[in-house]
Protein backbone atom coordinates (compact mmCIF):
# COMPACT_ATOMS: atom_id res chain seq x y z
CA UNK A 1 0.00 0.00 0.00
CA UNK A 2 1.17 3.94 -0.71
CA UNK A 3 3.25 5.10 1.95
CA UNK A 4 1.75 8.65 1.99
CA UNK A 5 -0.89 8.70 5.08
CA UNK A 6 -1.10 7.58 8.67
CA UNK A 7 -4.80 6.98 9.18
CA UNK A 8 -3.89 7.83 12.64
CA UNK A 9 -4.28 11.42 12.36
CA UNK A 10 -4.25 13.83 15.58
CA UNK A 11 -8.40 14.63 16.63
CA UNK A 12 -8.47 18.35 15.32
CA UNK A 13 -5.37 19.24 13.52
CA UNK A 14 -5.43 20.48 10.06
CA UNK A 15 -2.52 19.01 8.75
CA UNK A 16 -2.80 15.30 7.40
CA UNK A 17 0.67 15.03 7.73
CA UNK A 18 0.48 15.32 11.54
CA UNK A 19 -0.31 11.68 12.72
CA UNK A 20 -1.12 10.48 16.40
CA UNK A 21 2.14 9.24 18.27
CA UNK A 22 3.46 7.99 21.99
CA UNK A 23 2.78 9.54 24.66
CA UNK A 24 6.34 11.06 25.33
CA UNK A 25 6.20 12.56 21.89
CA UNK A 26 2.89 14.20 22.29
CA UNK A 27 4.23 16.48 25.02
CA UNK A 28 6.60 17.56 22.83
CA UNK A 29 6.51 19.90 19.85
CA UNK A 30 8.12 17.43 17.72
CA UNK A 31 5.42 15.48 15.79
CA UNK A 32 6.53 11.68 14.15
CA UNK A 33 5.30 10.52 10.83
CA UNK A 34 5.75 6.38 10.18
CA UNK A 35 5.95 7.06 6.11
CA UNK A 36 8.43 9.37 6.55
CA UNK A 37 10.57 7.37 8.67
CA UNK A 38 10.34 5.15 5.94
CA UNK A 39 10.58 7.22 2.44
CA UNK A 40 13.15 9.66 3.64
CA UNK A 41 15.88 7.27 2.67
CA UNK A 42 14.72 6.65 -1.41
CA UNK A 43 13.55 10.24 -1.81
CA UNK A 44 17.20 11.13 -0.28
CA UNK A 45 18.71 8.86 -3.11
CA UNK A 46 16.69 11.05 -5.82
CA UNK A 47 17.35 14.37 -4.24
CA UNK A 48 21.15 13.35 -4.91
CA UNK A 49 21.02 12.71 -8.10
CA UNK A 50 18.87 15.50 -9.47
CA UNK A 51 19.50 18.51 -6.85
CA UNK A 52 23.01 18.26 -6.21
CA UNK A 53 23.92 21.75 -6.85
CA UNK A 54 20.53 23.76 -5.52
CA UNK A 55 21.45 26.54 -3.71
CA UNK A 56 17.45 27.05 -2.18
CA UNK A 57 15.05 24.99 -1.94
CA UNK A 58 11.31 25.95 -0.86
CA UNK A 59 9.26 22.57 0.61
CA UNK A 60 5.60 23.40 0.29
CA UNK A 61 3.44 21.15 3.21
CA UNK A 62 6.74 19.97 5.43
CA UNK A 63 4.39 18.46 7.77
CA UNK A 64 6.13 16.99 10.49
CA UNK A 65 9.53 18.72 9.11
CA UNK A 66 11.36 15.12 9.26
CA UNK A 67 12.06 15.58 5.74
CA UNK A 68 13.58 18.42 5.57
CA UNK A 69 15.30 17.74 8.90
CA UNK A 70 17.12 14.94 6.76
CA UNK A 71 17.51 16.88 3.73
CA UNK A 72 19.96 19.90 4.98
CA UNK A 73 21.97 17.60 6.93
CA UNK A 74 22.50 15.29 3.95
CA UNK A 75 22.55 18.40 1.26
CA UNK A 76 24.47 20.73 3.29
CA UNK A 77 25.17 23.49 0.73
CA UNK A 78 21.17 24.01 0.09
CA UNK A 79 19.24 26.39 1.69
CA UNK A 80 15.95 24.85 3.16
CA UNK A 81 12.84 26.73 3.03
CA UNK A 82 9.95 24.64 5.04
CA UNK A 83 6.34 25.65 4.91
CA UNK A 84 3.04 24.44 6.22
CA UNK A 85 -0.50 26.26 6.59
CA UNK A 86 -0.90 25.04 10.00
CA UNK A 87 0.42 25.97 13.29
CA UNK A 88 0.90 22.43 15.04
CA UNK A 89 3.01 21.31 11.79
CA UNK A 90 4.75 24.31 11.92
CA UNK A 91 5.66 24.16 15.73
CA UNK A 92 6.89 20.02 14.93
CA UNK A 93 9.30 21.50 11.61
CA UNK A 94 11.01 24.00 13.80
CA UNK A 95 11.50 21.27 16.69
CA UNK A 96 12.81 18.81 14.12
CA UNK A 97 14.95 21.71 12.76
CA UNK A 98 16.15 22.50 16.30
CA UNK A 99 16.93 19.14 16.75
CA UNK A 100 19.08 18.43 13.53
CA UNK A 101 21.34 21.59 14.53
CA UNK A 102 22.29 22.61 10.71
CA UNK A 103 22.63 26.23 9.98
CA UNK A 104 21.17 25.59 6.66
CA UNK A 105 17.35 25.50 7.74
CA UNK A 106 15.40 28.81 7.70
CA UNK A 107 12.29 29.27 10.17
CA UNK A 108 9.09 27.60 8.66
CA UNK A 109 6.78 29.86 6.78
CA UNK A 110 3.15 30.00 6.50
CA UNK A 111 2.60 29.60 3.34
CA UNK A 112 -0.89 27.82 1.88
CA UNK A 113 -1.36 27.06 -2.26
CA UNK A 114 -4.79 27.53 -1.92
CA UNK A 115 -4.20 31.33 -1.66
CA UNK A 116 -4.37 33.38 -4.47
CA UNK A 117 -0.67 34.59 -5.14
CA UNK A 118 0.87 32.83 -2.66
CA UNK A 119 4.41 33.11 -4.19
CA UNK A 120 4.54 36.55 -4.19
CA UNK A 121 5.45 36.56 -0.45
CA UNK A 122 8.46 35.08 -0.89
CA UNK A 123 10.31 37.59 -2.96
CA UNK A 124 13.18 35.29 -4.15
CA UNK A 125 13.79 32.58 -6.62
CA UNK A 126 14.16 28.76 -5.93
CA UNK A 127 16.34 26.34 -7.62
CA UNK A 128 13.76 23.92 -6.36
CA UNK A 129 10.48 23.07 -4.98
CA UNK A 130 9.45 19.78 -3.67
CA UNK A 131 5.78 19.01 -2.48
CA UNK A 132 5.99 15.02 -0.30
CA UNK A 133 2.87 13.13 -0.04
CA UNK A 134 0.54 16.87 -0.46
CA UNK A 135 -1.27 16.76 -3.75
CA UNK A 136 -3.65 13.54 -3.13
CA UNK A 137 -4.70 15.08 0.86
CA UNK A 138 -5.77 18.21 -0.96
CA UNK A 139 -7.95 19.33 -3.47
CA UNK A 140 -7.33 19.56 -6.81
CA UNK A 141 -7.23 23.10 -6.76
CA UNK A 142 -3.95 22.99 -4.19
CA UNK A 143 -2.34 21.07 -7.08
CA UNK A 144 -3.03 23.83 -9.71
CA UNK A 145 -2.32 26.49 -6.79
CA UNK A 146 1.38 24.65 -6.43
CA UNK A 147 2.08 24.41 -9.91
CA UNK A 148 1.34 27.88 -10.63
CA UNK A 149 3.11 29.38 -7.90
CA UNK A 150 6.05 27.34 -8.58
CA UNK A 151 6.63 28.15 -12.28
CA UNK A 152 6.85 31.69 -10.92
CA UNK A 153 9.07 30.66 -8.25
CA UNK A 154 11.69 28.74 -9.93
CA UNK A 155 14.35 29.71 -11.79
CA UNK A 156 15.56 28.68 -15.36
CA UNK A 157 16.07 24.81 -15.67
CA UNK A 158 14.87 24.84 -11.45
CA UNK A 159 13.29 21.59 -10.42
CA UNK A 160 9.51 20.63 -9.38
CA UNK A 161 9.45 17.55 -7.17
CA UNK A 162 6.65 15.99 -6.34
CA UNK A 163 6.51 12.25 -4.49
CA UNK A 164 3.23 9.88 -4.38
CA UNK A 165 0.70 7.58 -5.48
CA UNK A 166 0.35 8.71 -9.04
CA UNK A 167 -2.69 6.44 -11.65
CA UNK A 168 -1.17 6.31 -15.12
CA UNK A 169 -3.42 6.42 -18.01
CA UNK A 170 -6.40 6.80 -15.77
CA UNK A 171 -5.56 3.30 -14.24
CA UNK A 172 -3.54 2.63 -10.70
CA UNK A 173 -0.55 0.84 -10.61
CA UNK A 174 -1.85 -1.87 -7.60
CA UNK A 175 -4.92 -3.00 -6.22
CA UNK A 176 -3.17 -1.09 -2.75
CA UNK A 177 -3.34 2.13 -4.17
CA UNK A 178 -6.77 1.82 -5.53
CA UNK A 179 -8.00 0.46 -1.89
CA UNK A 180 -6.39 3.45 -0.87
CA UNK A 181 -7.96 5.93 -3.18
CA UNK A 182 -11.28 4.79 -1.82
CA UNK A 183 -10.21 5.64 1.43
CA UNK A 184 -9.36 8.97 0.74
CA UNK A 185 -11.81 10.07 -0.62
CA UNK A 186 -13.80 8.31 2.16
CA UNK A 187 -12.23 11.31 4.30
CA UNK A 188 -12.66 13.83 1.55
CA UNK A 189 -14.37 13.63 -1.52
CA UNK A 190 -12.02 16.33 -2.93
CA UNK A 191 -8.79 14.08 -2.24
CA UNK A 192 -7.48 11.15 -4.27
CA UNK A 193 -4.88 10.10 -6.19
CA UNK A 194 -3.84 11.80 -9.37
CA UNK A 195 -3.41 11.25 -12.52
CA UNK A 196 0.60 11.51 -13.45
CA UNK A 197 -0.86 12.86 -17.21
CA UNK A 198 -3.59 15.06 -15.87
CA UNK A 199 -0.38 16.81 -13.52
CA UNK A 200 2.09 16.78 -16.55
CA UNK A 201 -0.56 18.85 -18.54
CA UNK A 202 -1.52 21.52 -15.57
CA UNK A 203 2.80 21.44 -15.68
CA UNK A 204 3.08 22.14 -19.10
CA UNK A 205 0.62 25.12 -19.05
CA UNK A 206 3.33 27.01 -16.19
CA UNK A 207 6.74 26.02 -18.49
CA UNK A 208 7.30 23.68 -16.64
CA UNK A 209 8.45 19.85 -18.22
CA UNK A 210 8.24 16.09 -17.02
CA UNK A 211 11.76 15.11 -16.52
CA UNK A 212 11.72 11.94 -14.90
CA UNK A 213 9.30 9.74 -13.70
CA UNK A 214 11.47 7.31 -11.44
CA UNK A 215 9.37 4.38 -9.85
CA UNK A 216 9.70 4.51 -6.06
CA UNK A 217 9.29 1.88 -3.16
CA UNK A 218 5.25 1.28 -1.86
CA UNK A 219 3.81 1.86 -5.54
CA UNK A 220 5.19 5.59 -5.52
CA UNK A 221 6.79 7.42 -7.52
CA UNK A 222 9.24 10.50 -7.66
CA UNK A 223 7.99 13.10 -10.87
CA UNK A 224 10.52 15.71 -11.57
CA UNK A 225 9.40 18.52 -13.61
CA UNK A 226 12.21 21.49 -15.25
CA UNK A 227 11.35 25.11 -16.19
CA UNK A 228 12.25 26.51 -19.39
């Protein structure tokens, strides 16, 4: 089954990435996600390959900030920009941050896709923008919203990365991520997974070109889209 949800989510938070945890780590800031405990390591491997040389990096819905925790210690000489609409996940990214003690993480922002111009607030360029396990917990609209923002965002030959369930050709690629389809949209009729064509197109319309499509572990996969 996809990797990209806990169905153990915290009673009242906004955030889908904040899941319910131990005790000890409850009375803490620092929130724990399972999946990215586990995809941190694969998406790591990608980052590598593809973003050796980015010199900022804006991560639209950090979540739990585990990611991005992982990402500035392993890609040192990157800037990290972490962002999250709400105020629980944005307490747990600057906990993790505090707690991975690299001088290379800025202070989460509050940033939400769903806004109209939500890039202009940022006032700088990215040489990339990565959005883990966001566009199937949000509505289609967030998607569009991310793409948008982000083809103003980056600069020439910047990166779009984007991790997930993705169908292809209107079909899913297991009987796991179709079971789980059903259950998102159980939660919210609005969520589900996406089509990997239907988010090359809304791409395409903002510069912005499929690259790579690299299979990843749990049916995912890693797309990687370049401007210009």
């Amino acid at each position: 089954m996809s990797d990209e949800t806990d169905k153990r989510r915290v009673s009242g938070s906004n955030s889908p990435h904040i899941v319910a945890v131990g005790e000890e780590t409850r009375s803490s800031r620092r929130q724990s996600a399972p999946a990215a405990e586990r995809n941190t390591g694969p998406i790591l491997e990608v980052l590598k390959e593809h973003l050796p040389h980015a010199e900022r990096a804006l991560e639209v819905g950090s979540g739990t900030g585990q990611h991005v925790a992982a990402f500035a210690a392993a890609l040192p000489a990157t800037e990290w920009w972490p962002s999250d609409p709400d105020a629980q996940a944005r307490e747990s990214i600057a906990a993790w941050s505090d707690e991975a003690a690299t001088s290379n993480i800025r202070p989460p922002l509050d940033l939400d896709v769903m806004r109209a111009r939500w890039e202009a607030a940022l006032e700088t360029e990215f040489a990339a923008v990565l959005a883990i396990n966001m566009i199937h917990i949000s509505p289609w609209a967030a998607t569009r919203g991310l793409i948008r923002g982000t083809g103003a965002l980056l600069k020439r030959h910047g990166i779009l990365y984007l991790y997930g369930p993705f169908r292809r050709a209107g079909a899913h690629t297991s009987q796991s991520n179709a079971r789980f389809d059903e259950w998102l949209k159980s939660q919210n009729p609005e969520w589900g997974v996406r089509d990997m064509e239907d988010v090359e197109r809304e791409a395409a319309a903002h510069a912005l070109r499929l690259d790579a499509a690299v299979p990843m572990p749990a049916n995912n996969f890693s797309l990687l889209f370049r401007k210009g």
